[in-house]
C-alpha atoms as a PDB file:
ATOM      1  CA  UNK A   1       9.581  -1.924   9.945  1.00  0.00           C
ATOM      2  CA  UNK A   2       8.932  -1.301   6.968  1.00  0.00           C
ATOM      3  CA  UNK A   3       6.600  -3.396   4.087  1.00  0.00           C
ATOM      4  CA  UNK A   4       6.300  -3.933   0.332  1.00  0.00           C
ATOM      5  CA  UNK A   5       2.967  -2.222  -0.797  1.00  0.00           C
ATOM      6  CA  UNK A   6       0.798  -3.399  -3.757  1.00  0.00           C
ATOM      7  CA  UNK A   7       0.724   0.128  -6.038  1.00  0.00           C
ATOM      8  CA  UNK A   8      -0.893   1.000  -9.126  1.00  0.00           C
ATOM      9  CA  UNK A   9       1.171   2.788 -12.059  1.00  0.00           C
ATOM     10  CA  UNK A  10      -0.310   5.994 -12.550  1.00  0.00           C
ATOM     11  CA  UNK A  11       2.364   7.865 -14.749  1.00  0.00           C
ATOM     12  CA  UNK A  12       5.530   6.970 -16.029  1.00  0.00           C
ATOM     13  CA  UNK A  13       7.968   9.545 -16.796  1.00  0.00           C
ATOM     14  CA  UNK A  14      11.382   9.777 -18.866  1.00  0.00           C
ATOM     15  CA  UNK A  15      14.845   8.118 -16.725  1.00  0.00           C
ATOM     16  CA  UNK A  16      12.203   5.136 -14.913  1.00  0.00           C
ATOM     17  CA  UNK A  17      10.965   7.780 -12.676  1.00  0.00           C
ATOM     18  CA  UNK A  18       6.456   6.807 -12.067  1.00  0.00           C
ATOM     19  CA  UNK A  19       3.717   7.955 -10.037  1.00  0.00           C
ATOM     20  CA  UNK A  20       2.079   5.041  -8.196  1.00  0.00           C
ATOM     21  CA  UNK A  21      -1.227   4.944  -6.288  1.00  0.00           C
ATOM     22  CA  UNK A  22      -2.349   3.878  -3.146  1.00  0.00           C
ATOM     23  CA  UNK A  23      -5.474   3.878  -1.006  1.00  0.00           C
ATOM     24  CA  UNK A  24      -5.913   7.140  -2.808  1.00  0.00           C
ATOM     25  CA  UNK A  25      -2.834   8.305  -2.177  1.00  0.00           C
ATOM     26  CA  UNK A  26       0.041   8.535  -5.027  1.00  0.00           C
ATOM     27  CA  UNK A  27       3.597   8.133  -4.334  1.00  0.00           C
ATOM     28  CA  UNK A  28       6.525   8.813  -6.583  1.00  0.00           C
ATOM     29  CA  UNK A  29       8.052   5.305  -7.669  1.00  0.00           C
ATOM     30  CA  UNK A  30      11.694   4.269  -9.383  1.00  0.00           C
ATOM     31  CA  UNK A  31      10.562   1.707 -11.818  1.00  0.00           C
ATOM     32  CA  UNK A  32      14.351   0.966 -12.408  1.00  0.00           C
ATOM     33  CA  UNK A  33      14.366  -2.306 -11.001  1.00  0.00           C
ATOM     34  CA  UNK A  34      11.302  -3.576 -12.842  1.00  0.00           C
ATOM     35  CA  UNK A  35      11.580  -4.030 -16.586  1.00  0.00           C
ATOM     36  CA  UNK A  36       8.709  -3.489 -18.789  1.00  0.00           C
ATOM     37  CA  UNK A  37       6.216  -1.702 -16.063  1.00  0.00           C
ATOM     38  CA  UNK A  38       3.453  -0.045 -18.227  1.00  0.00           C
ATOM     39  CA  UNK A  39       0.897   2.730 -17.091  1.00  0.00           C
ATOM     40  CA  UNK A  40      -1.805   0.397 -15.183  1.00  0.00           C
ATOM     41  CA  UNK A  41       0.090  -2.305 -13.867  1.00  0.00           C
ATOM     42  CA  UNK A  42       0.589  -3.229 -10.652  1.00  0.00           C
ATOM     43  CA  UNK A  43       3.779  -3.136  -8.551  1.00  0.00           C
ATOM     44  CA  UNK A  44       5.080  -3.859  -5.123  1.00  0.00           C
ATOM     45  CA  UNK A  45       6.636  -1.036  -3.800  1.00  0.00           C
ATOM     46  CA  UNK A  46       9.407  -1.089  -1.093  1.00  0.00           C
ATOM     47  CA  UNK A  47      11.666   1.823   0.110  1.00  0.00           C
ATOM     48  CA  UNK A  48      10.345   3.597  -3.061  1.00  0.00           C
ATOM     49  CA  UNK A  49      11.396   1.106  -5.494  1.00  0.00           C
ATOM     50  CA  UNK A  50       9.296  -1.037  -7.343  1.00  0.00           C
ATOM     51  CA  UNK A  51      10.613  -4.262  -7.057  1.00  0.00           C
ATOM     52  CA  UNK A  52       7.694  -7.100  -8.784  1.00  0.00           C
ATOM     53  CA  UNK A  53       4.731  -6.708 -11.223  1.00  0.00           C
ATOM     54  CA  UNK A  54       1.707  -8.066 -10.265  1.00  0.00           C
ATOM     55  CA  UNK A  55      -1.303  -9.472 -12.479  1.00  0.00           C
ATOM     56  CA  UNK A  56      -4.430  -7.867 -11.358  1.00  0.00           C
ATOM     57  CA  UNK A  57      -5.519 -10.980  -9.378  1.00  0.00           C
ATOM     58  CA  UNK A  58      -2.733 -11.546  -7.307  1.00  0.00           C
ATOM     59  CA  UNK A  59      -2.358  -7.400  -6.808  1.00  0.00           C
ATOM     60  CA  UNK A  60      -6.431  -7.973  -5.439  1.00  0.00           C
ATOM     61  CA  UNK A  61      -5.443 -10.498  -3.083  1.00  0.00           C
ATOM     62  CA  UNK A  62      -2.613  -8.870  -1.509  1.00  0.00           C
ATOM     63  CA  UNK A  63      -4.515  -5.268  -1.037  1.00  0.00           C
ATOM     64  CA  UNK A  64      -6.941  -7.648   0.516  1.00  0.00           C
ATOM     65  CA  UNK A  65      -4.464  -9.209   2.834  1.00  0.00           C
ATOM     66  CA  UNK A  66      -3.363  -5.505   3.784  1.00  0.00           C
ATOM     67  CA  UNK A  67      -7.117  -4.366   4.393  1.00  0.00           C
ATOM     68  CA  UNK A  68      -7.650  -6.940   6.656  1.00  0.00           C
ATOM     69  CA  UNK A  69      -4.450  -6.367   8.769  1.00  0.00           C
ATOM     70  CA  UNK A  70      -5.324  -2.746   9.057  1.00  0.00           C
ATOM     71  CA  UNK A  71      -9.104  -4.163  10.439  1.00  0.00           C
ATOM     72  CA  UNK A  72      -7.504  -6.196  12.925  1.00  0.00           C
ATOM     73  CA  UNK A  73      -4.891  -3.683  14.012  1.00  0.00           C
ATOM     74  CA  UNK A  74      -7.994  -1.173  14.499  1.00  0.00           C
ATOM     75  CA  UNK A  75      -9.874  -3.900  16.599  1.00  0.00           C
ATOM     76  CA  UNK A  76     -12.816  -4.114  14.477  1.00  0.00           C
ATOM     77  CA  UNK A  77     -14.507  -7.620  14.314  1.00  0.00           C
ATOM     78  CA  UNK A  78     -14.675  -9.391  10.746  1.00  0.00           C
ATOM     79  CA  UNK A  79     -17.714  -8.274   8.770  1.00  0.00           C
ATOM     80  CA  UNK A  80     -17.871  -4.251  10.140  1.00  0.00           C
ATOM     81  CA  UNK A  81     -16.823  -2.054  12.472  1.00  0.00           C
ATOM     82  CA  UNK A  82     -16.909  -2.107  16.572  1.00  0.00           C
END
């Protein structure tokens, strides 16, 4: 399975090629699909293709959403770890 992540632009090079971060973690990105994607904004990222901008509210609530999954799929109660 695989799932559309929330990303941050971190560099945008020449032909729609970007760098996108993660968690820490930066991926490279084709921005060809999204028109007008500026250094900073977010994007969800699918297959390696950024495929929506985000505002920076809506980008919040989905890395969120993804935090929590990865709390529950650890077993951790809400709040802090076992």
């Amino acid at each position: 399975m695989c799932l559309a992540v929330p990303m941050r632009i971190v560099s945008i090079s020449a032909g729609g090629a970007a760098v996108a971060e993660v968690d820490g973690t930066r991926y490279d990105v084709d921005l060809s699909l999204v028109e007008g994607a500026i250094e900073g904004d977010f994007v969800i990222v699918h297959a390696g293709y950024a495929i929506e901008r985000l505002d920076q509210a809506e980008a919040d609530e989905r890395i969120a959403l993804f935090a929590e999954l990865a709390r529950i799929e650890r077993g951790e109660p809400e709040g802090g770890r076992a």
